[in-house]
C-alpha atoms as a PDB file:
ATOM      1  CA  UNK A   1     -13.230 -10.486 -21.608  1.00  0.00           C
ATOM      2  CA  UNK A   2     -10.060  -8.669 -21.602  1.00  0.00           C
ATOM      3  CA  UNK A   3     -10.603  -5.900 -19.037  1.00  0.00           C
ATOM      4  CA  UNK A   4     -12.161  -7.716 -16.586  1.00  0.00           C
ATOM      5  CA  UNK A   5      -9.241 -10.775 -16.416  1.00  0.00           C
ATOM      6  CA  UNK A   6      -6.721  -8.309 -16.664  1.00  0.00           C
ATOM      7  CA  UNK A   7      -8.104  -6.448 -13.646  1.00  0.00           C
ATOM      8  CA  UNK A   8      -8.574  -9.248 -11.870  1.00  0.00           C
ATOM      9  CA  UNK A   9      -5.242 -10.821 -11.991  1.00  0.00           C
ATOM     10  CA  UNK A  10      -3.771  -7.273 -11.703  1.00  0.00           C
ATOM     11  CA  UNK A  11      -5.827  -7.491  -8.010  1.00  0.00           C
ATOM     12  CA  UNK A  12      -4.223 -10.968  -7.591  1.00  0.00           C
ATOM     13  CA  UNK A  13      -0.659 -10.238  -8.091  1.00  0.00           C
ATOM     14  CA  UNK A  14      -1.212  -6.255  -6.133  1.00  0.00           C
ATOM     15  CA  UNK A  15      -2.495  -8.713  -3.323  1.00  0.00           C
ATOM     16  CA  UNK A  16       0.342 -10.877  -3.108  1.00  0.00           C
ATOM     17  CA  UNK A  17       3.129  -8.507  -3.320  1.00  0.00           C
ATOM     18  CA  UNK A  18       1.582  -6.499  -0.766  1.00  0.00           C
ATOM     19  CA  UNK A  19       2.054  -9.238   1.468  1.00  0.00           C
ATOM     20  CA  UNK A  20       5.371  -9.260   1.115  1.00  0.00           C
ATOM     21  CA  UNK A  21       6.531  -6.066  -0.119  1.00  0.00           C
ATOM     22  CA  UNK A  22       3.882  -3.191  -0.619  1.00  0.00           C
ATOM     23  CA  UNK A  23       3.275  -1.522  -3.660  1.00  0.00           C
ATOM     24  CA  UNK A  24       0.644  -3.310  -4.891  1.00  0.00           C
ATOM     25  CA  UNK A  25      -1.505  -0.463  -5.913  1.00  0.00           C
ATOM     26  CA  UNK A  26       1.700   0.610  -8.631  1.00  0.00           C
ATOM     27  CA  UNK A  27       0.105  -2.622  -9.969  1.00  0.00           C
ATOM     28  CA  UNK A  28      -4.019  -2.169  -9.990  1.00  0.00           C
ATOM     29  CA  UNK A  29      -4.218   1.483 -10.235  1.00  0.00           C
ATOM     30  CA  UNK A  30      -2.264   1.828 -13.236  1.00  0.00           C
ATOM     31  CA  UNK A  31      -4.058  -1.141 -14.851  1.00  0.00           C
ATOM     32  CA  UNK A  32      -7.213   0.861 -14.357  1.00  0.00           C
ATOM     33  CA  UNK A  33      -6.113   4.260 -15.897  1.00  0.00           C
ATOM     34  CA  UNK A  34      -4.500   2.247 -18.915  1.00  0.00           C
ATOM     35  CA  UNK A  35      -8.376   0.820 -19.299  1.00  0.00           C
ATOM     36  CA  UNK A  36      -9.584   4.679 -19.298  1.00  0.00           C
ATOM     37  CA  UNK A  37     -11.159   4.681 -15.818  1.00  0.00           C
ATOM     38  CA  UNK A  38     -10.946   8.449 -14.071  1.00  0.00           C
ATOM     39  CA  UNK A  39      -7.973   8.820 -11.518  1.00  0.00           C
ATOM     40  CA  UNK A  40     -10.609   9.108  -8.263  1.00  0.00           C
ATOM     41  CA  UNK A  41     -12.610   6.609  -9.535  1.00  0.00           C
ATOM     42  CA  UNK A  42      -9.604   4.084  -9.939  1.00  0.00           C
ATOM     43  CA  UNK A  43      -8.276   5.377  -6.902  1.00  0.00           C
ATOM     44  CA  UNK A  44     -11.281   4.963  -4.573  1.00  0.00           C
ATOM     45  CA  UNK A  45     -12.629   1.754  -5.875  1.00  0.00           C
ATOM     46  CA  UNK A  46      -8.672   0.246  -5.895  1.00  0.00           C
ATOM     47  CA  UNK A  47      -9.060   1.185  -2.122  1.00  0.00           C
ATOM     48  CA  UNK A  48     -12.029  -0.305  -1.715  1.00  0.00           C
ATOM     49  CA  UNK A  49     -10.923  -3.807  -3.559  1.00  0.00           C
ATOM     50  CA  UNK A  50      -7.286  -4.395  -1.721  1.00  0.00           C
ATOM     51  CA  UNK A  51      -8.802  -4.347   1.635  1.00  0.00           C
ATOM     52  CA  UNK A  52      -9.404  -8.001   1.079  1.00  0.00           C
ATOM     53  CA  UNK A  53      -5.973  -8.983   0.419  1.00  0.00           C
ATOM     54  CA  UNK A  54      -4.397  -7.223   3.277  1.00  0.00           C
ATOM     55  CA  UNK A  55      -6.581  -8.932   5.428  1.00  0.00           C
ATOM     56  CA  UNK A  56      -6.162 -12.580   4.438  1.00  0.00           C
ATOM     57  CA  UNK A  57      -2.272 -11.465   3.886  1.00  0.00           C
ATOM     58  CA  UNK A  58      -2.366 -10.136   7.800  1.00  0.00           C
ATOM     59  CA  UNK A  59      -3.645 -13.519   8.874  1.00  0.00           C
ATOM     60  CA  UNK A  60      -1.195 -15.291   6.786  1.00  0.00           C
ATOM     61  CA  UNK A  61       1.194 -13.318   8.775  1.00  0.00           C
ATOM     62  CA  UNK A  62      -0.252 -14.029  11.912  1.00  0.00           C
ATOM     63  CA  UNK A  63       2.791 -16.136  14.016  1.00  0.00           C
ATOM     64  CA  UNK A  64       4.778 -13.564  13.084  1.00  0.00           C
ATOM     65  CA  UNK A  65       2.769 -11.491  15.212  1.00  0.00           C
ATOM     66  CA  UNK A  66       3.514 -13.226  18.451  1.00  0.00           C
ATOM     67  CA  UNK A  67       4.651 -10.698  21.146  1.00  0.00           C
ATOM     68  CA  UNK A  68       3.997  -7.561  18.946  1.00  0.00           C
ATOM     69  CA  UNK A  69       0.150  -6.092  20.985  1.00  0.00           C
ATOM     70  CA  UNK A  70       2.868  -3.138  22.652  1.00  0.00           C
ATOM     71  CA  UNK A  71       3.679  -2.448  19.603  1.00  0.00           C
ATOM     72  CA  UNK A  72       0.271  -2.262  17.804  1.00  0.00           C
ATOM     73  CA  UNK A  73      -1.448  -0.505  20.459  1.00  0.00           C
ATOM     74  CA  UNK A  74       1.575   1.770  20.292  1.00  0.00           C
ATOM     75  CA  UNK A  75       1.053   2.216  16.418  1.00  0.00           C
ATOM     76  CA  UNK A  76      -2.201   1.462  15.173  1.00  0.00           C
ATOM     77  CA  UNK A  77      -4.057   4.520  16.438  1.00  0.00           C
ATOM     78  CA  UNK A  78      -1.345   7.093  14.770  1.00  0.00           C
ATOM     79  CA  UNK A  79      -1.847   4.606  11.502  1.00  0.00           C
ATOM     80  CA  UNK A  80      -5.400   4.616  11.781  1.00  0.00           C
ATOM     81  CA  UNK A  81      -5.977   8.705  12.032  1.00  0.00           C
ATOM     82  CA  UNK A  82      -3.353   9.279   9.278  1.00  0.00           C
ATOM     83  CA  UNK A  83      -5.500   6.792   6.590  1.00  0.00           C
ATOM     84  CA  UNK A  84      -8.777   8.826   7.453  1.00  0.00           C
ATOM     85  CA  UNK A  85      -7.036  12.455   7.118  1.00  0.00           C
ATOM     86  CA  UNK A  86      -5.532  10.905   4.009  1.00  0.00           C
ATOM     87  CA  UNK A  87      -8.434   9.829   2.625  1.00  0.00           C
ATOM     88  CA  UNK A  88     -10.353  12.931   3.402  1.00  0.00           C
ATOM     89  CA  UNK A  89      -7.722  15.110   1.909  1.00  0.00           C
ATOM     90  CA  UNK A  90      -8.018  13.075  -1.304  1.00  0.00           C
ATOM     91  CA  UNK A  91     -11.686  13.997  -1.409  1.00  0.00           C
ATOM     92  CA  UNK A  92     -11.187  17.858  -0.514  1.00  0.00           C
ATOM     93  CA  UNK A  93      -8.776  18.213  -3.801  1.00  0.00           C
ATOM     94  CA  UNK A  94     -10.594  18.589  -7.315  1.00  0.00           C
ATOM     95  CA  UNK A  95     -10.373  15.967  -9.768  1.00  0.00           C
ATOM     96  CA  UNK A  96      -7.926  18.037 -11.691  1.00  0.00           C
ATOM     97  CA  UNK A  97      -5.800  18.447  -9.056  1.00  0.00           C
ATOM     98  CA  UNK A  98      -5.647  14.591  -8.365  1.00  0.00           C
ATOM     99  CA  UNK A  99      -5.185  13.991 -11.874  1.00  0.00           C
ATOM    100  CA  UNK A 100      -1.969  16.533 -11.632  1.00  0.00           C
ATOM    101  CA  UNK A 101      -0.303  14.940  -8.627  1.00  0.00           C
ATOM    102  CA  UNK A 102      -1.031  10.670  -9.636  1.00  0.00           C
ATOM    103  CA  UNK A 103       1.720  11.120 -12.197  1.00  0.00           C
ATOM    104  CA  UNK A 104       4.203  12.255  -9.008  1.00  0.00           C
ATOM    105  CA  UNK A 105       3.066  10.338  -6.933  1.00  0.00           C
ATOM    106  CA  UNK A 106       3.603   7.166  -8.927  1.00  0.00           C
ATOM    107  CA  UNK A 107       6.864   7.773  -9.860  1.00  0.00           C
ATOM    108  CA  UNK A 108       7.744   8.503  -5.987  1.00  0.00           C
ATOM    109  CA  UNK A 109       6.305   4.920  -5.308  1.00  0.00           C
ATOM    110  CA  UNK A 110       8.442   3.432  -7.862  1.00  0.00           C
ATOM    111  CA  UNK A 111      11.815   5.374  -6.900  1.00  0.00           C
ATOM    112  CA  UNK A 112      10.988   3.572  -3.354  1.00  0.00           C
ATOM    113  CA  UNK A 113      10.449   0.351  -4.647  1.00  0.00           C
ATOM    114  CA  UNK A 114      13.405   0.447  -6.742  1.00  0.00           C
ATOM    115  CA  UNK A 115      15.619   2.044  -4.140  1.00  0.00           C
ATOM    116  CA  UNK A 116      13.795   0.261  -1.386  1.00  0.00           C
ATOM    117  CA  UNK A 117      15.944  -2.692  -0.287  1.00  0.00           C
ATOM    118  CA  UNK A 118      19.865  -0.464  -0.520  1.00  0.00           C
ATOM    119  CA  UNK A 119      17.457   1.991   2.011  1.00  0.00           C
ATOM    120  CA  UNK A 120      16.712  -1.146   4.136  1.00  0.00           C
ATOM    121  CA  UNK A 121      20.210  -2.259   4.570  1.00  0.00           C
ATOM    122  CA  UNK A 122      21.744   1.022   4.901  1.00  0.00           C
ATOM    123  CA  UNK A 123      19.315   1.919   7.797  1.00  0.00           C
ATOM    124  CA  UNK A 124      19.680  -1.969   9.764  1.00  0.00           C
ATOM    125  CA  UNK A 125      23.792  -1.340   9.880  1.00  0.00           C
ATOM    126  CA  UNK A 126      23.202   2.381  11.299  1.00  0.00           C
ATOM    127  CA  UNK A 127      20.611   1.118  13.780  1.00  0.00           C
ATOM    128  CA  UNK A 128      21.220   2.033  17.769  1.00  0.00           C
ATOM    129  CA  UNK A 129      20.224  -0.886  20.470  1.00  0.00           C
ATOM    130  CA  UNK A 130      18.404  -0.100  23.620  1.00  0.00           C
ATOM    131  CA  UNK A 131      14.957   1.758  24.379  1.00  0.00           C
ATOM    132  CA  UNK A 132      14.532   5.378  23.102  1.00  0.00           C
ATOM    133  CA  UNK A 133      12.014   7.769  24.059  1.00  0.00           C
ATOM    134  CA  UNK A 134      12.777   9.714  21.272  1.00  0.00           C
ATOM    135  CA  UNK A 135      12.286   6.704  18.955  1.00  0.00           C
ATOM    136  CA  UNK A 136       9.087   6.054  19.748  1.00  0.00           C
ATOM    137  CA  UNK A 137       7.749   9.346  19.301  1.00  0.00           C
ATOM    138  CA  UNK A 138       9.461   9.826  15.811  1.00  0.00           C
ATOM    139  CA  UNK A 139       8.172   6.043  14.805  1.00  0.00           C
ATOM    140  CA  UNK A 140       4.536   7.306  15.782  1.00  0.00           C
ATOM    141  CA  UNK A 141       5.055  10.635  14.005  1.00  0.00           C
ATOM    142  CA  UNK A 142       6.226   8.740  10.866  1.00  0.00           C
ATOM    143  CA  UNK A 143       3.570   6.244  11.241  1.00  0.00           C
ATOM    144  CA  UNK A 144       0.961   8.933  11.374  1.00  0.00           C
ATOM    145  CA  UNK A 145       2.427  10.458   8.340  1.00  0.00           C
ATOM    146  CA  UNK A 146       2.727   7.412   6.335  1.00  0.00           C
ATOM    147  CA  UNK A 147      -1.477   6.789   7.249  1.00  0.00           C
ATOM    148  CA  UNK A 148      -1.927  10.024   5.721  1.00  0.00           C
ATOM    149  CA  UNK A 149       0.139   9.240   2.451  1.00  0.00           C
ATOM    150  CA  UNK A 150      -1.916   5.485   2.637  1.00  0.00           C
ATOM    151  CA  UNK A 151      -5.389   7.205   2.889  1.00  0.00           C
ATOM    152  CA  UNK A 152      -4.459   9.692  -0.029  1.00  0.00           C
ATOM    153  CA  UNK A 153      -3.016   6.981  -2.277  1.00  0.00           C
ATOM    154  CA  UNK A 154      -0.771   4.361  -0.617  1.00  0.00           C
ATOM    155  CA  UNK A 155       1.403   3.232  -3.433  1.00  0.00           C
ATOM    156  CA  UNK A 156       4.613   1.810  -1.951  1.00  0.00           C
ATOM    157  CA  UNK A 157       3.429   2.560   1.406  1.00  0.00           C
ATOM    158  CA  UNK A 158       4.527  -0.512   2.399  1.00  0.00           C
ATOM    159  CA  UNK A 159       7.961   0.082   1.803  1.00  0.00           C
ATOM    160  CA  UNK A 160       8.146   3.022   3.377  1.00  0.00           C
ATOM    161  CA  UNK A 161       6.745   1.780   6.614  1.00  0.00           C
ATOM    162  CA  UNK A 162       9.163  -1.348   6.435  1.00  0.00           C
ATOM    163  CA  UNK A 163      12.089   1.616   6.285  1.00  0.00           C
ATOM    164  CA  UNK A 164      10.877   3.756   8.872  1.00  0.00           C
ATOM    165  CA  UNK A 165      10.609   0.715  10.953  1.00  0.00           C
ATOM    166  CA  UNK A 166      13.656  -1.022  10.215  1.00  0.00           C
ATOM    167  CA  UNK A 167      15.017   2.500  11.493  1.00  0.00           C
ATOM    168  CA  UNK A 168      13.868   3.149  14.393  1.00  0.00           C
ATOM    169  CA  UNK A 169      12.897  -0.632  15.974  1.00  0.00           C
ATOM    170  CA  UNK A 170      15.369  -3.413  16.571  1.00  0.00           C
ATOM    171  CA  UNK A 171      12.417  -5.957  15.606  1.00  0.00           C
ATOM    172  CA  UNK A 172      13.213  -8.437  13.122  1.00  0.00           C
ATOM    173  CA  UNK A 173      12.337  -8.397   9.294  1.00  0.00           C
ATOM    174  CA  UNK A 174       9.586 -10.764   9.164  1.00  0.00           C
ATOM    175  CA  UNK A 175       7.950  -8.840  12.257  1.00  0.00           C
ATOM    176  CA  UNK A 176       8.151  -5.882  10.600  1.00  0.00           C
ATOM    177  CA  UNK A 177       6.311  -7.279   7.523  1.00  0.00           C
ATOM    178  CA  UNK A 178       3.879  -8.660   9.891  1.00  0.00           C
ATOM    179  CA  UNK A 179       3.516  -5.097  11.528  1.00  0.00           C
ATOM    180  CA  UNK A 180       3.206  -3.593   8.299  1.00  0.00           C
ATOM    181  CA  UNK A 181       0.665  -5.744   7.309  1.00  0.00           C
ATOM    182  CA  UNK A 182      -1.811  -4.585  10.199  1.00  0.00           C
ATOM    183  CA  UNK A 183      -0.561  -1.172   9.492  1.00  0.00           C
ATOM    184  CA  UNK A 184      -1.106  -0.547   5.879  1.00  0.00           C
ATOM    185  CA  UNK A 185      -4.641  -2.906   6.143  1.00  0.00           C
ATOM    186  CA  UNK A 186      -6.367  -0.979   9.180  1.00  0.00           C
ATOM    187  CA  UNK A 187      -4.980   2.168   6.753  1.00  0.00           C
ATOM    188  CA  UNK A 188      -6.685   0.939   3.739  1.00  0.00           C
ATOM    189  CA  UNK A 189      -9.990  -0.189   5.531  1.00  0.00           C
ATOM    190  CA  UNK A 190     -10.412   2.720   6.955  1.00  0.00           C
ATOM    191  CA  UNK A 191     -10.312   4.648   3.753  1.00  0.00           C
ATOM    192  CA  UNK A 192     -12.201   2.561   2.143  1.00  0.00           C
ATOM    193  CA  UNK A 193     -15.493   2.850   4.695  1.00  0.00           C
ATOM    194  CA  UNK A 194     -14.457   6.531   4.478  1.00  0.00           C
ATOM    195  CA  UNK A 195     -15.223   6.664   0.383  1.00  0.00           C
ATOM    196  CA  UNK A 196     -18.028   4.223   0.698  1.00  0.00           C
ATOM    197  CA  UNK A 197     -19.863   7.044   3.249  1.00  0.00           C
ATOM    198  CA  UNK A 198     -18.747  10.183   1.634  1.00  0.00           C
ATOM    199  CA  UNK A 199     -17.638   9.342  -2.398  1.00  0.00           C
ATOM    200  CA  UNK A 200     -20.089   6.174  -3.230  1.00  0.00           C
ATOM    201  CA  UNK A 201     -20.516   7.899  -6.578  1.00  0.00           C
ATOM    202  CA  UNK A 202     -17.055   7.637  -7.226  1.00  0.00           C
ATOM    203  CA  UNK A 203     -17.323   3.921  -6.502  1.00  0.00           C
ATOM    204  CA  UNK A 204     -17.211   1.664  -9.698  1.00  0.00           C
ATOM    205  CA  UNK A 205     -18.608  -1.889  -7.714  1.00  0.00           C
ATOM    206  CA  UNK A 206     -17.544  -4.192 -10.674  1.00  0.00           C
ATOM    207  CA  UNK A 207     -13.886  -2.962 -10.339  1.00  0.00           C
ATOM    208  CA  UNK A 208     -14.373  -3.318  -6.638  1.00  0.00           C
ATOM    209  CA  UNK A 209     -15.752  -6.865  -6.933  1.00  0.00           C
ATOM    210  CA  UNK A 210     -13.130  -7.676  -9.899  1.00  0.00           C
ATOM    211  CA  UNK A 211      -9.713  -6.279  -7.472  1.00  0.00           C
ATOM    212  CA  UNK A 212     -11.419  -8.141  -4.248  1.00  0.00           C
ATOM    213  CA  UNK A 213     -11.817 -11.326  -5.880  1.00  0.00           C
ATOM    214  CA  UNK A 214      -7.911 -11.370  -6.996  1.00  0.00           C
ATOM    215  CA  UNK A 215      -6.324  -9.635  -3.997  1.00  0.00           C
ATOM    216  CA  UNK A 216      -8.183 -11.612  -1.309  1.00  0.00           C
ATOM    217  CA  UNK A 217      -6.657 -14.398  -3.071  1.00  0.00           C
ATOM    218  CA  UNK A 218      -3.056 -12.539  -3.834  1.00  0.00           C
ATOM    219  CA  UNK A 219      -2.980 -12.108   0.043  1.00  0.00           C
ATOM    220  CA  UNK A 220      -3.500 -16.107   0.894  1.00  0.00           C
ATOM    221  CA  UNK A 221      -0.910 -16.687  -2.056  1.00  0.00           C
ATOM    222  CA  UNK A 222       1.622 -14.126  -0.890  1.00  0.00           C
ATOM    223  CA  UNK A 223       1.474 -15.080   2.651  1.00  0.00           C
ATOM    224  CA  UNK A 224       2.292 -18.556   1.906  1.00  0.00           C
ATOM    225  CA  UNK A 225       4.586 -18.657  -1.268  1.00  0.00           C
ATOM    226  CA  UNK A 226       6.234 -14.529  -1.469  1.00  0.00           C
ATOM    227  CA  UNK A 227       9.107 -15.396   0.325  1.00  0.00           C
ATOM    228  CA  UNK A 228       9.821 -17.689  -2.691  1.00  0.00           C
ATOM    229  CA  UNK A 229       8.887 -15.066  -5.190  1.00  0.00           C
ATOM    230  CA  UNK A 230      12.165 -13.031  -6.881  1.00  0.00           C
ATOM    231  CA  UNK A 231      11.881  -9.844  -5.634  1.00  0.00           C
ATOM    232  CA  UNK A 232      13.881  -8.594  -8.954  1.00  0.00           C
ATOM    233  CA  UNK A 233      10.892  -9.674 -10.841  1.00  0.00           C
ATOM    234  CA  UNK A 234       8.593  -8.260  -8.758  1.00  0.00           C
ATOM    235  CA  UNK A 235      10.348  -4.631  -8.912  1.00  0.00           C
ATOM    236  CA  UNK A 236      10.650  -5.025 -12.985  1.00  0.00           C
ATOM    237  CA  UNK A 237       6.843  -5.393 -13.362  1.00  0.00           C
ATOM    238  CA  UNK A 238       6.053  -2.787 -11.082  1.00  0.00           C
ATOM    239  CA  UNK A 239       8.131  -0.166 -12.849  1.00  0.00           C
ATOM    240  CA  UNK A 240       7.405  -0.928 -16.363  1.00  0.00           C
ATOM    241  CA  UNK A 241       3.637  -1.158 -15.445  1.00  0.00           C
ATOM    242  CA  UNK A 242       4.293   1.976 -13.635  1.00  0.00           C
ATOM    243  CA  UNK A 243       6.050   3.984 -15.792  1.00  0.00           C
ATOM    244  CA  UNK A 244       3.167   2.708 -19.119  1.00  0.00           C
ATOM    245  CA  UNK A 245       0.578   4.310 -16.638  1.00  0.00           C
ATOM    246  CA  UNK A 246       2.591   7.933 -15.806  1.00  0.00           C
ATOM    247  CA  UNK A 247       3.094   8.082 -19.684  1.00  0.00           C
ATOM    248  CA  UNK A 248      -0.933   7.778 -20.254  1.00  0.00           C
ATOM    249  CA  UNK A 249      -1.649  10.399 -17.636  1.00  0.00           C
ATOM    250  CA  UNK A 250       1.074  13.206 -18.749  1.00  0.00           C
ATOM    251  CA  UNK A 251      -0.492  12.537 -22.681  1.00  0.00           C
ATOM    252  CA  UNK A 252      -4.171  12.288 -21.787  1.00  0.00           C
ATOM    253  CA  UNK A 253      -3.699  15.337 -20.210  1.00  0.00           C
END
């Protein structure tokens, strides 16, 4: 009964944080490869599970926003065509190839994670006022980017679109977790319905059904209690779960 509790709550706490913070899947995906499932199969059926979360975490989030449809419509479609080139991409590459690059590309989520909030200050005090024409394009740009990194993998995407927004918009914190929240979700959904049409044999449906249970619930959790949560904590688990996971990969290689 191990394995399947300890995937579970690994899909409740990845749910939760991702309300909050991102970076949930530095949480699930690892926990899968310590339990010896392949990288694409963890990856894709991870996906698959989270969507849940981000959606009950998104409605959780839902005052927040008020005001922000300019903003969405101005977002969501670069967001949206990023996650499916991501995800596509991540089905082009061999399995060998994906199994070469997790290792990077989880150590790149947890150098954001850790380095995440000093960013976030940093770019708030260097922050111009007023309307920018330039802005907007380079937030879409970035936007579109950070769907592609989401669709591929997406850990500590979150982050990174909380910094790219707390760059180039003058919105408030909490909106931009809100925003992020639509972001990264509409990202992750439509990478998952990508895998389930093209990869459904790299679909395991009781690690699906295992992460969906526990984010779905993660995301009502987060929503309502993460702003209590230590974000110090949350960081320490991340890495050291992280960094137990990079470990496996480089000697299983």
């Amino acid at each position: 009964m191990l394995e399947p509790l300890a995937i579970f709550a690994a899909g409740f706490w990845a749910g939760m944080i991702n309300v909050v913070v991102g970076s949930g899947t530095l949480v699930t995906f690892p926990t899968l490869v310590l339990f010896g499932y392949p990288p694409l199969v963890a990856n894709v059926s991870n996906n698959i599970g989270l969507v849940g979360g981000g959606i009950t975490g998104t409605w959780g989030y839902r005052r927040e926003l008020t005001g922000q449809a300019g903003r969405l419509r101005q977002l969501l479609p670069a967001s949206c065509l990023g996650g499916l080139t991501g995800a596509l991409l991540l089905l082009a590459l061999p399995a060998s190839a994906f199994r070469a690059i997790v290792p990077v590309l989880i150590a790149l989520g947890l150098l954001m994670v850790v380095t995440g909030p000093a960013l976030q200050r940093r770019a708030a005090r260097r922050r111009a006022p007023g309307p920018s024409r330039t802005r907007d394009i380079t937030l879409i740009a970035g936007t579109f980017l950070l769907g592609i990194y989401g669709g591929y993998f997406g850990a500590a995407q979150g982050v990174l679109v909380i910094g790219l927004m707390s760059v180039l918009t003058a919105e408030s914190l909490q909106a931009i977790t809100g925003l992020k929240n639509v972001l990264t979700t509409a990202v992750n959904a439509l990478a998952a319905v990508t895998f389930m049409v093209v990869a459904w044999h790299s679909v395991d449906w009781t690690v699906v059904a295992l992460i969906a249970a526990g984010a779905t619930l993660g995301g009502v959790a987060g929503a309502r209690f993460g702003r209590r949560l230590s974000p110090a904590l949350m960081r320490t688990l991340i890495v050291v779960i992280g960094l137990v996971a990079i470990a496996r990969l480089l000697f299983s290689a």
